[in-house]
C-alpha atoms as a PDB file:
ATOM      1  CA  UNK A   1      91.534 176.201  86.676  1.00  0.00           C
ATOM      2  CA  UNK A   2      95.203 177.265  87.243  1.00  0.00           C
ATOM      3  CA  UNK A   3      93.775 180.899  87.878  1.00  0.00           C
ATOM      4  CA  UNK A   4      91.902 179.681  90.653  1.00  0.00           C
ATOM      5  CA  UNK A   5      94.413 177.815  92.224  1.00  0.00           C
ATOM      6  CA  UNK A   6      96.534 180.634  91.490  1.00  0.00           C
ATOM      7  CA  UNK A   7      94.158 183.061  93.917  1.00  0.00           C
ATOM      8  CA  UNK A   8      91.751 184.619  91.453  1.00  0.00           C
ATOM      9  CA  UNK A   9      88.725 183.679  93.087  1.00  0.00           C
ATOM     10  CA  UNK A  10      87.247 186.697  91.973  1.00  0.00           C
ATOM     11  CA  UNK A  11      86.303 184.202  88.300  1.00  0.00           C
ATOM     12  CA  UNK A  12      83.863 182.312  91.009  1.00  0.00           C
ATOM     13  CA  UNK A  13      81.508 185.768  91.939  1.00  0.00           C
ATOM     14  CA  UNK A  14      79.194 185.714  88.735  1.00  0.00           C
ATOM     15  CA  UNK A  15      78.787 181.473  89.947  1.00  0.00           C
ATOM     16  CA  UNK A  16      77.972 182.509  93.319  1.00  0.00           C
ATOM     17  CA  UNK A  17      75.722 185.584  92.355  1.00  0.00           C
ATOM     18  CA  UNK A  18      73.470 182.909  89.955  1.00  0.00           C
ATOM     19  CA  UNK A  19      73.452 180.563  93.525  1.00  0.00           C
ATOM     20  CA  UNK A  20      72.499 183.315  95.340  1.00  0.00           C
ATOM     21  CA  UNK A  21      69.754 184.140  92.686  1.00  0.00           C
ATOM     22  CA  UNK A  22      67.961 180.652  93.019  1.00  0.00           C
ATOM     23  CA  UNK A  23      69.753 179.786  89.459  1.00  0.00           C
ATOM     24  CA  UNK A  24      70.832 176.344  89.688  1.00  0.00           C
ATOM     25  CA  UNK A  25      72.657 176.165  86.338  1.00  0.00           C
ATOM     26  CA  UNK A  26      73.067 172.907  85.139  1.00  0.00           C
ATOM     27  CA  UNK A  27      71.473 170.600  87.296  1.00  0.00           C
ATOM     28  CA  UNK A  28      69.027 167.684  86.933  1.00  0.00           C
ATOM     29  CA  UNK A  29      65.647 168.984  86.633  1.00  0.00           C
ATOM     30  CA  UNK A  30      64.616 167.267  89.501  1.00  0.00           C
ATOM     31  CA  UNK A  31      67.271 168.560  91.628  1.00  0.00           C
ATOM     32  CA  UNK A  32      66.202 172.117  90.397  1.00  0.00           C
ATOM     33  CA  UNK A  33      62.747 171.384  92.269  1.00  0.00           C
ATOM     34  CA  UNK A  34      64.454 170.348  95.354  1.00  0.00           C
ATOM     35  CA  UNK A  35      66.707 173.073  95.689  1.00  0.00           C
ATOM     36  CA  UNK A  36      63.404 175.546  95.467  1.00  0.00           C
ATOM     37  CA  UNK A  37      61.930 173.249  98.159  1.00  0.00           C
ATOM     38  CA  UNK A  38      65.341 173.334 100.331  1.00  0.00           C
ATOM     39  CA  UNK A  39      65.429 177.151 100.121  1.00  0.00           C
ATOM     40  CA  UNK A  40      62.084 177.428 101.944  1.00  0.00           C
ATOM     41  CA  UNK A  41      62.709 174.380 104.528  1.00  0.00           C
ATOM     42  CA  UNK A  42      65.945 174.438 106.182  1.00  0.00           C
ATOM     43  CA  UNK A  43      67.879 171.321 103.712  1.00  0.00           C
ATOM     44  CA  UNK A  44      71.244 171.586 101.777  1.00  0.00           C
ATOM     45  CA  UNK A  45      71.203 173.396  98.036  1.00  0.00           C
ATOM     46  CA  UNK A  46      73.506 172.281  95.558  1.00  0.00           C
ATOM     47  CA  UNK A  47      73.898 173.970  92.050  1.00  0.00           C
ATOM     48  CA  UNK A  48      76.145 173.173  89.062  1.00  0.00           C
ATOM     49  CA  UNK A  49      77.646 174.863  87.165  1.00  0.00           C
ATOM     50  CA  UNK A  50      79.727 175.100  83.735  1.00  0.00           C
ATOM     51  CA  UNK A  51      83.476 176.765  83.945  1.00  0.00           C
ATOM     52  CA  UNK A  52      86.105 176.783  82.042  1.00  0.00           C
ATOM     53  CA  UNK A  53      85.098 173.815  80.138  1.00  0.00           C
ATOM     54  CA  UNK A  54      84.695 172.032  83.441  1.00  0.00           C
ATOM     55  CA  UNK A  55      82.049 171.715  85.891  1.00  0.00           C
ATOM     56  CA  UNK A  56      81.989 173.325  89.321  1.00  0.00           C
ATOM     57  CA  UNK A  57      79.601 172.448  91.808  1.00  0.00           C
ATOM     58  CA  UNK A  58      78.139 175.162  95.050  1.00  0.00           C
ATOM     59  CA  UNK A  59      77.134 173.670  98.017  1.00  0.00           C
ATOM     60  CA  UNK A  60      75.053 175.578 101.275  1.00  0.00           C
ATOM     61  CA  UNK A  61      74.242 173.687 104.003  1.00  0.00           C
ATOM     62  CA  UNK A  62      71.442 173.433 105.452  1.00  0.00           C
ATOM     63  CA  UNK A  63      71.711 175.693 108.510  1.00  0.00           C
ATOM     64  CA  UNK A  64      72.854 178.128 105.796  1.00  0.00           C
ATOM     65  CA  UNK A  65      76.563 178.465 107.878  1.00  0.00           C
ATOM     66  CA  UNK A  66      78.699 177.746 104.556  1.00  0.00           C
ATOM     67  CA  UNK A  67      78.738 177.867 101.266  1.00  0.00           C
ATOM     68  CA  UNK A  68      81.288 175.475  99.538  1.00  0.00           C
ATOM     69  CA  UNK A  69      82.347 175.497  95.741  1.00  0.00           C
ATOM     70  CA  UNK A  70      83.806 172.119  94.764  1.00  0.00           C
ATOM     71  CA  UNK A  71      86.438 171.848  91.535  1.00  0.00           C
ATOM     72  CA  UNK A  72      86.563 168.583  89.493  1.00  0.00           C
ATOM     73  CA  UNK A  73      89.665 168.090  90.833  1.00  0.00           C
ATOM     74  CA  UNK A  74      88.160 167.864  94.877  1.00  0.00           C
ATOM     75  CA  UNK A  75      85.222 166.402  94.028  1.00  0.00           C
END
């Protein structure tokens, strides 16, 4: 994590691209289904993800006006 904190937020894209992509990594299965449901009806999507041993969790909202990626260490 010190690379992110250290400004290489460039490790994050391939995380971001699988968000993007309706790939919600590591999440309860049940989650997984609302998330497709969310995409089509306006409501927040969360993913999680596994990095760097560690896991790292996306957030959208649900007007879609940010996109928030959450480190063990904020959450």
């Amino acid at each position: 994590m010190d690379e992110l904190c250290g400004g290489n937020h460039a490790l994050l894209l391939p995380l971001l691209k699988r968000h993007d992509n309706c790939d919600w990594g590591n999440c309860y299965p049940e989650d997984a289904i609302q998330n497709n449901w969310a995409t089509h009806n306006e409501l927040r999507i969360m993913s999680v993800y596994a990095f760097l041993g560690e896991a790292v969790w996306i957030i959208t909202e649900s007007d879609r006006s940010a996109t928030t990626i959450l480190l063990p260490i904020e959450y």
